[in-house]
N, C-alpha and C. Protein backbone atom coordinates (compact mmCIF):
# COMPACT_ATOMS: atom_id res chain seq x y z
N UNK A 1 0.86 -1.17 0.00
CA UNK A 1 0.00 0.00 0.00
C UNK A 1 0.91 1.23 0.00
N UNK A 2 0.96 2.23 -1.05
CA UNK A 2 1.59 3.02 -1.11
C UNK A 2 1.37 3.86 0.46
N UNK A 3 2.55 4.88 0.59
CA UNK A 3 2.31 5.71 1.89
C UNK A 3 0.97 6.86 1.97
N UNK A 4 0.69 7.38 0.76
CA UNK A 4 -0.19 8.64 0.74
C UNK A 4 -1.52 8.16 1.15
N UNK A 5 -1.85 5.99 0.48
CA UNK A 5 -3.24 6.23 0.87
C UNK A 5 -3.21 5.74 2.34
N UNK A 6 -2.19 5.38 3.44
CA UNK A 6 -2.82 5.06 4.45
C UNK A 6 -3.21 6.47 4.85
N UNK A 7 -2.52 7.23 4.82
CA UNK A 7 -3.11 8.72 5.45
C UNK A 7 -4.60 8.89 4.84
N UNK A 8 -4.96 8.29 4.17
CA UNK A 8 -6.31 8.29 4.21
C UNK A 8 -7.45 7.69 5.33
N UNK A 9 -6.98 7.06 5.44
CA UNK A 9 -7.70 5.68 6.95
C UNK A 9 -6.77 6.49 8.33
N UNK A 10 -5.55 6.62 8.26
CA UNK A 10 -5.16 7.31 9.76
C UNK A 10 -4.89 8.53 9.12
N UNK A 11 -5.24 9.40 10.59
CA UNK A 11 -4.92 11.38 9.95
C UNK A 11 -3.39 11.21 11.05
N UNK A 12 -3.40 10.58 11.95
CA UNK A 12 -1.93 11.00 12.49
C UNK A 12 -1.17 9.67 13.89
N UNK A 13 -0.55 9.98 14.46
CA UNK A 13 0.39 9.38 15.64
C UNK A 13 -0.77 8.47 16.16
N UNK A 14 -1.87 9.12 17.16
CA UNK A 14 -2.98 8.62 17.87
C UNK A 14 -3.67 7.72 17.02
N UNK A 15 -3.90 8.21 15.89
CA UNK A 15 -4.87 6.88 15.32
C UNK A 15 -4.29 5.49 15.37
N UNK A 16 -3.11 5.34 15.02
CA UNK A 16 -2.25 4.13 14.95
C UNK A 16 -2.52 3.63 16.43
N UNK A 17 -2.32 4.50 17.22
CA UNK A 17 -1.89 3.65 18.73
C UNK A 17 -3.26 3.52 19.01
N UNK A 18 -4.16 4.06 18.88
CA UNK A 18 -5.72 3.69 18.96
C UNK A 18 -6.01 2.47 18.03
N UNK A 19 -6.06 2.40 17.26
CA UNK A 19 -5.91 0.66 16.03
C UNK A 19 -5.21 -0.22 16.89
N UNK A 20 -3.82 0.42 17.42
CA UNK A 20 -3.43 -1.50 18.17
C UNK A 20 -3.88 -1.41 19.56
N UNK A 21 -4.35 -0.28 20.31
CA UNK A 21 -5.36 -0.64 21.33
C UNK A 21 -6.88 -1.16 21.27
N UNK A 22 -7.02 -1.08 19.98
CA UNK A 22 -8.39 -1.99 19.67
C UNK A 22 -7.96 -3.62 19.58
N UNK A 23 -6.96 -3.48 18.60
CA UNK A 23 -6.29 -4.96 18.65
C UNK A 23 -6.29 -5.80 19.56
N UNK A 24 -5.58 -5.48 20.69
CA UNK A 24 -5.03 -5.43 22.30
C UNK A 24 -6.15 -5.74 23.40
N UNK A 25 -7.31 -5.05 22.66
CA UNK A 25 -8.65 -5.64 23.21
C UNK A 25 -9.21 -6.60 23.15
N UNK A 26 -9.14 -6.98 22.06
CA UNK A 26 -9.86 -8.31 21.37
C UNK A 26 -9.36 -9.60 22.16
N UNK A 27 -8.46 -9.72 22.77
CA UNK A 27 -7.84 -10.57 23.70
C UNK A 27 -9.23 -10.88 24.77
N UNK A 28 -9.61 -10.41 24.42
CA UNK A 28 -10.65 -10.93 25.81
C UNK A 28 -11.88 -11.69 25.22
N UNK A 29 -12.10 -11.32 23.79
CA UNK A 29 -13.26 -12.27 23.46
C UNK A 29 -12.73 -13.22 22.97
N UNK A 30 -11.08 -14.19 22.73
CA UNK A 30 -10.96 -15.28 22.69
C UNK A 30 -11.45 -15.81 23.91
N UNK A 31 -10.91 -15.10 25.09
CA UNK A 31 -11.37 -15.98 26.56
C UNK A 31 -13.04 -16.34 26.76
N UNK A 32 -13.86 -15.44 25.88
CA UNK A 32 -15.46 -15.59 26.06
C UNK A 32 -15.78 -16.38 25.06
N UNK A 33 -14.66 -16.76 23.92
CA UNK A 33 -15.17 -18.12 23.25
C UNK A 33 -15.09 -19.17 23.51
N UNK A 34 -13.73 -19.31 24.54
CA UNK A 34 -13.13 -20.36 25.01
C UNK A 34 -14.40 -20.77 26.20
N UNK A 35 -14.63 -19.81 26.79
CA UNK A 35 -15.45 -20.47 27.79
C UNK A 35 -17.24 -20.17 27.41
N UNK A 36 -17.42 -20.01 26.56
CA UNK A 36 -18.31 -20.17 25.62
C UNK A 36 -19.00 -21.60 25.10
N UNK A 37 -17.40 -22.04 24.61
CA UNK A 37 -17.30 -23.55 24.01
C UNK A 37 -16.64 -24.05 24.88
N UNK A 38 -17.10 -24.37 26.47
CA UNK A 38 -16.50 -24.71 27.19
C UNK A 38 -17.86 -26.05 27.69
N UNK A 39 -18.94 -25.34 27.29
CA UNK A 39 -20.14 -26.23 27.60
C UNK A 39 -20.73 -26.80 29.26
N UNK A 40 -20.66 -27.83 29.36
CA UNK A 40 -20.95 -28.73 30.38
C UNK A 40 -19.66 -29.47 31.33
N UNK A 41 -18.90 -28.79 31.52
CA UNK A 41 -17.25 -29.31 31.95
C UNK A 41 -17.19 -28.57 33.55
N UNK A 42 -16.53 -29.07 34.20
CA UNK A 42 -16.18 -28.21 35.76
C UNK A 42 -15.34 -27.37 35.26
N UNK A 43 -15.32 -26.26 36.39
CA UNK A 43 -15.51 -24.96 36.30
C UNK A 43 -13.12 -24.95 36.27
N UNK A 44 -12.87 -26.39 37.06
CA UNK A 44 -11.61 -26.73 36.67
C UNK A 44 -10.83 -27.06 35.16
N UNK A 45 -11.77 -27.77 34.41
CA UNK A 45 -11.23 -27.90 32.88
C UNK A 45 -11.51 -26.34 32.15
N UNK A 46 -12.35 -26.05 32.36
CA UNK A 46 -13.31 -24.69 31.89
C UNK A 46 -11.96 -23.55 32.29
N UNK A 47 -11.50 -23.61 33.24
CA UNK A 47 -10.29 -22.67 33.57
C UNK A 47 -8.98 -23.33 33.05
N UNK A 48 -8.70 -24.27 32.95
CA UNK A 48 -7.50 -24.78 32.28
C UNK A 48 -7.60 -24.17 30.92
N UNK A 49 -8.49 -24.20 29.85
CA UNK A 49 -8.95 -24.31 29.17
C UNK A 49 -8.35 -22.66 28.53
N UNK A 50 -9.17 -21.88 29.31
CA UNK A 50 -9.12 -20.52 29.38
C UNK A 50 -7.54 -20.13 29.99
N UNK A 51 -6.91 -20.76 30.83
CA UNK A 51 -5.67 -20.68 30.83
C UNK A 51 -4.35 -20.67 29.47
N UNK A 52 -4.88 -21.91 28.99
CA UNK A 52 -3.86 -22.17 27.64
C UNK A 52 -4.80 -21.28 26.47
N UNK A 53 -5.32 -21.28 26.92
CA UNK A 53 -5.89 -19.80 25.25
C UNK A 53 -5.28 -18.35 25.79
N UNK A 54 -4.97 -18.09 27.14
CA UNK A 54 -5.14 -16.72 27.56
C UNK A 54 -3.43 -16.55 27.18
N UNK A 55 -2.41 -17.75 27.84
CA UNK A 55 -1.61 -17.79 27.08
C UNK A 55 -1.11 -17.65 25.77
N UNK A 56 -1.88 -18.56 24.69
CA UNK A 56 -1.57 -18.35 23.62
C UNK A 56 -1.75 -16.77 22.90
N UNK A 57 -2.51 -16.30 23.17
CA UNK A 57 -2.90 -14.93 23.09
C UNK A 57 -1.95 -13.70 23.49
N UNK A 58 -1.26 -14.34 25.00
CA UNK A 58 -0.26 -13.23 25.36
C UNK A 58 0.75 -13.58 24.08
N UNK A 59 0.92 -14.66 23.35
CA UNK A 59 2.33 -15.03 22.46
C UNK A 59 1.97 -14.30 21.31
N UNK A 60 0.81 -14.63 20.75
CA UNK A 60 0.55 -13.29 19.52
C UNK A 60 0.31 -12.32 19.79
N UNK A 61 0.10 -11.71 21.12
CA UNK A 61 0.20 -10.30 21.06
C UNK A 61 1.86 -10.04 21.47
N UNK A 62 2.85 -10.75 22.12
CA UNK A 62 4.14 -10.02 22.55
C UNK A 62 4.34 -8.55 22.15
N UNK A 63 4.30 -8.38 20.78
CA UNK A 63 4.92 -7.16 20.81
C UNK A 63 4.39 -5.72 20.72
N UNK A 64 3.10 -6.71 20.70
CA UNK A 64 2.11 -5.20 21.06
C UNK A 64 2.00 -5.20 22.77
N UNK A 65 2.41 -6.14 23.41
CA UNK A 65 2.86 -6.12 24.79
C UNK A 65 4.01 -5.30 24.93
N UNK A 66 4.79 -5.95 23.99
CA UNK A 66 6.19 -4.67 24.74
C UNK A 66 6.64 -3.06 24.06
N UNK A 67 5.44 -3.46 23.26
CA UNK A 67 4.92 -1.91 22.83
C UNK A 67 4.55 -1.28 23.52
N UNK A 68 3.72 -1.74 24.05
CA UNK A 68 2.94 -0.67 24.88
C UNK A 68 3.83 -0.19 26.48
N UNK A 69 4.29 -1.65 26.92
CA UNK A 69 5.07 -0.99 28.00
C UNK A 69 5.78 -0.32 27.88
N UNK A 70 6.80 0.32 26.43
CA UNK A 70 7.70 0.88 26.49
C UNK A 70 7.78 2.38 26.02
N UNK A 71 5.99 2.44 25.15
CA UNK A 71 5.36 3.52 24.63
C UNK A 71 4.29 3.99 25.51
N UNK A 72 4.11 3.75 26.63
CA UNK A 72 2.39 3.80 26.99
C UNK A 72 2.47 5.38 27.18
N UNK A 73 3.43 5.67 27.70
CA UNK A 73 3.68 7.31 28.21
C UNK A 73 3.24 8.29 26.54
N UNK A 74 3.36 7.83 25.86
CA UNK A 74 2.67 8.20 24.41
C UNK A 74 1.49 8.71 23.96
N UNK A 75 0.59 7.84 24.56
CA UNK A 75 -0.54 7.43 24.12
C UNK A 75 -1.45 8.12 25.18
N UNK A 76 -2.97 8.57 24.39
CA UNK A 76 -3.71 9.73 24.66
C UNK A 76 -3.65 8.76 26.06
N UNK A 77 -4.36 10.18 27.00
CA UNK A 77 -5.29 9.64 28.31
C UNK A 77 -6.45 8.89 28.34
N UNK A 78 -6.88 8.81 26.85
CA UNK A 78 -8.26 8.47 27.14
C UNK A 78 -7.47 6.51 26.44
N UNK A 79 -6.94 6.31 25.79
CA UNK A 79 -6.43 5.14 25.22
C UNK A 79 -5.63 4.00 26.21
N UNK A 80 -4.90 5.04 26.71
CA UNK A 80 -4.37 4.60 27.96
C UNK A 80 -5.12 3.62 29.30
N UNK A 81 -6.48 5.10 29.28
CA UNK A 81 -7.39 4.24 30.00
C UNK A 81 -8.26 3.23 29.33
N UNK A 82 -8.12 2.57 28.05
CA UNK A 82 -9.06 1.94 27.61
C UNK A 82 -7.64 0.76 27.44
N UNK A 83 -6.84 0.84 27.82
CA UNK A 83 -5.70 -0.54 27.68
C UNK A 83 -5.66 -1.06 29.09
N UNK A 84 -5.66 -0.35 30.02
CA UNK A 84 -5.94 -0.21 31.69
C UNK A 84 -7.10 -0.88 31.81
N UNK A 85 -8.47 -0.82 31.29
CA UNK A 85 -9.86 -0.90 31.47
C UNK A 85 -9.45 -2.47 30.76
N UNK A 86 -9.00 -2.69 29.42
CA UNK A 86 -9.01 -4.14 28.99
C UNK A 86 -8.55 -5.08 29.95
N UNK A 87 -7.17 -4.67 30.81
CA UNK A 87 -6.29 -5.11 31.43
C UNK A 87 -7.37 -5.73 32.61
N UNK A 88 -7.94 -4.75 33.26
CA UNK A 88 -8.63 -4.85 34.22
C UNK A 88 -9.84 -6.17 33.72
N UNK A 89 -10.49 -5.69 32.75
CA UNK A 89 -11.87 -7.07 32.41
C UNK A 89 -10.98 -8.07 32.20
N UNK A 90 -9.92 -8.66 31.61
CA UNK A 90 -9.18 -9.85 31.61
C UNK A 90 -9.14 -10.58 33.02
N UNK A 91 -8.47 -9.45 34.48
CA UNK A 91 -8.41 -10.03 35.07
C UNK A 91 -9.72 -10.24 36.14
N UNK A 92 -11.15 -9.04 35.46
CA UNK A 92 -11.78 -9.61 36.36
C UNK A 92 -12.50 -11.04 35.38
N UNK A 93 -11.94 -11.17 34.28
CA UNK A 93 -12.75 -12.53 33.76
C UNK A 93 -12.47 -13.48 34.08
N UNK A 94 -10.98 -13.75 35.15
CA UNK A 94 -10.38 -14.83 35.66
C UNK A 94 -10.90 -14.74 37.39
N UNK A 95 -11.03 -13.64 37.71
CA UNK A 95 -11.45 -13.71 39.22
C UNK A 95 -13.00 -14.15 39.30
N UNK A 96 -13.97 -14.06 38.19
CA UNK A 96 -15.46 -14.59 37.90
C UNK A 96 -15.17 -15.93 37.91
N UNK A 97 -14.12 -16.48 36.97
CA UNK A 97 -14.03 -18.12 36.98
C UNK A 97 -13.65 -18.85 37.92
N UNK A 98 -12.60 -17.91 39.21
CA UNK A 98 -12.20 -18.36 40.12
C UNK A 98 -13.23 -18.40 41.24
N UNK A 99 -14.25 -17.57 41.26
CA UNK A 99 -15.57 -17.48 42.37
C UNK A 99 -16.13 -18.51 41.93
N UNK A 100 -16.61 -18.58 40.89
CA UNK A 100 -17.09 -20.38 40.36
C UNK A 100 -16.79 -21.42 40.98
N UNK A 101 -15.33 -21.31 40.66
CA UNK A 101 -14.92 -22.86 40.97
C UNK A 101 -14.60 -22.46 42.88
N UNK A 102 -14.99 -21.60 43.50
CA UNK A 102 -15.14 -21.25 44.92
C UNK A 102 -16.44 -21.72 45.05
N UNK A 103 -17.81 -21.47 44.87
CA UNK A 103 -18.84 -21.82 45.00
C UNK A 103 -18.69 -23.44 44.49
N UNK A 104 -18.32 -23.75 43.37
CA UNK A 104 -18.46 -25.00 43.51
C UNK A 104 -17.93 -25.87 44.17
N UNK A 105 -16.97 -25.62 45.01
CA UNK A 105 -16.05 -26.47 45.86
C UNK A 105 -14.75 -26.83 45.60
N UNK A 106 -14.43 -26.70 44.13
CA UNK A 106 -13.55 -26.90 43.48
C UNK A 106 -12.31 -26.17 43.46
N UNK A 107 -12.58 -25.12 44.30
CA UNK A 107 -11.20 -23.84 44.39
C UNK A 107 -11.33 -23.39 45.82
N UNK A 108 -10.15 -23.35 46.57
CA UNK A 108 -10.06 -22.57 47.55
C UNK A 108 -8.57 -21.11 47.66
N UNK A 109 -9.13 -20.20 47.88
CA UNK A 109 -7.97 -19.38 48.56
C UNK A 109 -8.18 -17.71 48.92
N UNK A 110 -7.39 -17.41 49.49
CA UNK A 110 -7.91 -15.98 50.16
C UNK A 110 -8.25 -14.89 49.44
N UNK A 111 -7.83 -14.72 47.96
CA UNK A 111 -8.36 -13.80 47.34
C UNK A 111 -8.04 -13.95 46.12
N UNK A 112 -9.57 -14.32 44.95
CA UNK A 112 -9.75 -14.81 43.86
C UNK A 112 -9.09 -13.35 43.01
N UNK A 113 -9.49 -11.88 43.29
CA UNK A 113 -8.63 -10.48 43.02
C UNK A 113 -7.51 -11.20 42.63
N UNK A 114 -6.95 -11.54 43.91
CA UNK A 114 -5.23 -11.50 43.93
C UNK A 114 -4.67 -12.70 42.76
N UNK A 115 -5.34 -13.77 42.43
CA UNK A 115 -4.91 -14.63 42.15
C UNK A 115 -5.33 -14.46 40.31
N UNK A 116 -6.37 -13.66 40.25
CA UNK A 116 -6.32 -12.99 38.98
C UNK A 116 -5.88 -12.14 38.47
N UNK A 117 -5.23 -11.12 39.07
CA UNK A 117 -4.13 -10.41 38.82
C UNK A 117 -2.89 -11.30 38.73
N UNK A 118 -2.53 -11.86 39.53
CA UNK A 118 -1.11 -12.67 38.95
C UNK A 118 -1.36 -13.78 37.70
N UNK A 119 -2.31 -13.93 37.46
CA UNK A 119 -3.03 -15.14 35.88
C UNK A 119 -1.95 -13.79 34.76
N UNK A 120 -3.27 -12.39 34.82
CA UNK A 120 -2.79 -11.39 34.29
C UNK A 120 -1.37 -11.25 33.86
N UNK A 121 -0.81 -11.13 34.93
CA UNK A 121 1.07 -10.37 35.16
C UNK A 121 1.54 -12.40 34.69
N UNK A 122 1.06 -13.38 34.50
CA UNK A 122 1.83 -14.57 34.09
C UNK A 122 2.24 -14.14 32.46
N UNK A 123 0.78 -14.13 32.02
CA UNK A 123 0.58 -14.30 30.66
C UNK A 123 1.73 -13.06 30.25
N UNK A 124 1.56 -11.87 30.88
CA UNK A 124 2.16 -10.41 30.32
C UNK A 124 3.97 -10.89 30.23
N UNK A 125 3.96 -12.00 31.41
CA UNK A 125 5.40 -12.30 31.93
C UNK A 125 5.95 -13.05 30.33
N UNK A 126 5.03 -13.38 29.99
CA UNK A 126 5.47 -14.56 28.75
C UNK A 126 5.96 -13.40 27.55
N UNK A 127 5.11 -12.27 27.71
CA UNK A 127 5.27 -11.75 26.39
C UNK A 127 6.48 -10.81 26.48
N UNK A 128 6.27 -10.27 27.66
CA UNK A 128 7.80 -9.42 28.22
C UNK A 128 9.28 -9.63 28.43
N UNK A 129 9.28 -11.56 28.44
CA UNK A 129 10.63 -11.74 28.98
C UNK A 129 10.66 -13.31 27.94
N UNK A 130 10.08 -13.34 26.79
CA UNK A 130 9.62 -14.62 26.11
C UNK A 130 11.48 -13.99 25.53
N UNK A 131 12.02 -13.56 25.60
CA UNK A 131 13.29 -13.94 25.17
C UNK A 131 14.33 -14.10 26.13
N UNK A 132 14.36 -14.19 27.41
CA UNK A 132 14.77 -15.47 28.39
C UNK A 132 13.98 -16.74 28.24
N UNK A 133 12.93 -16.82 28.65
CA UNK A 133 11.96 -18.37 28.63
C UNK A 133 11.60 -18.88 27.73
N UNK A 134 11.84 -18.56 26.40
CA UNK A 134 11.93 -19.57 25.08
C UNK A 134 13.43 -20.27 24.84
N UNK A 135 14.44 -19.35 25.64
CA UNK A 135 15.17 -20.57 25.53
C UNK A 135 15.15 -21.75 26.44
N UNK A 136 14.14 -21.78 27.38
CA UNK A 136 14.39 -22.64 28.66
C UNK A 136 13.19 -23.65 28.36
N UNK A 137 12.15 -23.22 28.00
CA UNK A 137 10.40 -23.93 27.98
C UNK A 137 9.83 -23.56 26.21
N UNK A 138 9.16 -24.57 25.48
CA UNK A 138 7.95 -23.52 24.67
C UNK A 138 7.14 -23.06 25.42
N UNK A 139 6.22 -22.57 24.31
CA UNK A 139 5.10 -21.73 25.12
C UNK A 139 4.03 -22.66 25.85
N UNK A 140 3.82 -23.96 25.53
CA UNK A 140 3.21 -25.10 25.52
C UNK A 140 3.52 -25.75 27.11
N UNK A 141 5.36 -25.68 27.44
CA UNK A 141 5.72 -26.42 28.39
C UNK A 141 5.69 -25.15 29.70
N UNK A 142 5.91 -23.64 29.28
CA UNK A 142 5.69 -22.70 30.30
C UNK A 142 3.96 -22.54 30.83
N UNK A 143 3.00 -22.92 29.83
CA UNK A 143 1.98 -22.91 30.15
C UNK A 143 1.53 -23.81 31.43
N UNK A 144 1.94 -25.24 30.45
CA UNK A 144 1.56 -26.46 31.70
C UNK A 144 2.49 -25.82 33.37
N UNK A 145 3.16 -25.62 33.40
CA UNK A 145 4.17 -25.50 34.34
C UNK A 145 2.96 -23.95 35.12
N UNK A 146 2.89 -23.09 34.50
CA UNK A 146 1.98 -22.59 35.46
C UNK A 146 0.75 -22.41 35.39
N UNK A 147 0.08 -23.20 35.04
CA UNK A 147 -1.26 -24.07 35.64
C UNK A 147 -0.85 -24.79 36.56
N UNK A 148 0.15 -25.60 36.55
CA UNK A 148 0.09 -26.91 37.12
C UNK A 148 0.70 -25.93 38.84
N UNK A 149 1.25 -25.16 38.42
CA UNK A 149 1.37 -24.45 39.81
C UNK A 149 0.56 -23.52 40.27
N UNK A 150 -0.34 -22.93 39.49
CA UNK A 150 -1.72 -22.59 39.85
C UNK A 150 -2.78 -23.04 40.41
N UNK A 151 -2.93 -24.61 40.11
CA UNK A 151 -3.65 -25.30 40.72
C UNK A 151 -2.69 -26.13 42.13
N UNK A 152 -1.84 -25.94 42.46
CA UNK A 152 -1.68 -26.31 43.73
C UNK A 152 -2.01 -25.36 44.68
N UNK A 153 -1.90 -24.53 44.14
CA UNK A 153 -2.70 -23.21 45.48
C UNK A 153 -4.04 -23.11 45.50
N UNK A 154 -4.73 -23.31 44.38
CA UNK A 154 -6.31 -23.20 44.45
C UNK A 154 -6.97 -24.41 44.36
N UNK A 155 -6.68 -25.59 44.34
CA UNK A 155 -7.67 -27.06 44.31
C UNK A 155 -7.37 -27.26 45.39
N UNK A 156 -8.55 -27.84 45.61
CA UNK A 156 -9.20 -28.27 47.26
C UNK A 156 -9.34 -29.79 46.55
N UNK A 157 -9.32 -30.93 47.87
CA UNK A 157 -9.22 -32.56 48.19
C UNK A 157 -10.71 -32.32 48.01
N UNK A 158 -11.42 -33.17 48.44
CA UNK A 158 -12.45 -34.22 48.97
C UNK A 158 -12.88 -33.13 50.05
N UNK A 159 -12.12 -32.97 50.72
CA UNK A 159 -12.40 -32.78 52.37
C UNK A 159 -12.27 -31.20 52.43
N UNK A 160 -12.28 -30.05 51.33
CA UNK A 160 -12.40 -29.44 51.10
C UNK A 160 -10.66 -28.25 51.76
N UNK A 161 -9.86 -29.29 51.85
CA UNK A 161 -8.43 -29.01 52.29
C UNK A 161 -7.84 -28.88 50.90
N UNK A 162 -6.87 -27.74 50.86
CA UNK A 162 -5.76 -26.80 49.99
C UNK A 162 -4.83 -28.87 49.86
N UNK A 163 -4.83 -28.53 48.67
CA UNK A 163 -3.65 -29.84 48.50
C UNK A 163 -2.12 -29.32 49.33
């Protein structure tokens, strides 16, 4: 596409960074398909589930991840708050799944907040530092590895005891 006609679709700086904060958004309705087409499953597969998609998602977005951390000071006030606001529904879409599997018996721990914010800062971790931890894990073997340590803090036994 020649240069003259994108200036037709963007007039300047903001429009661009507004386009990949729309982008940047869309991250959240993979997680509402995933658990969408999640069906009839405990609220444990249903979050695994939504785990390895939320992952895969931080890997195609990386570099609009480390875009933004390194540009955010850039970008309007009002965009800013709408990357903040995405940030935020991601992690309250993991603290909803975590009250679930609290009501159902299936999760225990002191604060579903807290434990969705760090889901959040995992996935961001992948896209921010995926050039230390691709040489150590794929994205496949860093995933399992924190689920599998995710769920030792939040699955409850039988007897409704923290493993």
């Amino acid at each position: 596409m020649p240069e003259g006609t994108i200036y037709r679709y963007i007039s300047s700086k903001d429009d661009i960074l507004h386009l990949i904060c729309v982008k940047y958004a869309r991250g959240r309705e993979r997680l509402n398909e995933i658990l969408t087409g999640a069906g009839n499953v405990s609220v444990t597969d249903t979050l695994r589930a939504c785990l390895r998609g939320y992952f895969q998602t931080c890997d195609r977005g990386r570099e609009h991840n480390l875009f933004f951390n390194r540009e955010i000071h850039y970008f309007s006030h009002e965009d800013r708050r709408f990357l903040l606001e995405a940030q935020i529904g991601v992690t309250h879409f993991f603290k909803d799944l975590l009250d679930k599997g609290i009501q159902a018996g299936e999760f225990q721990m002191k604060s579903s907040l807290a434990v969705a914010h760090n889901i959040l800062m995992l996935g961001h971790d992948w896209g921010l530092r995926r050039w230390f931890l691709s040489r150590h894990f794929t994205l496949e073997e860093y995933s399992e590895i924190q689920i599998e340590l995710l769920f030792k803090q939040i699955t409850t036994d039988c007897n409704g005891q923290g493993r």
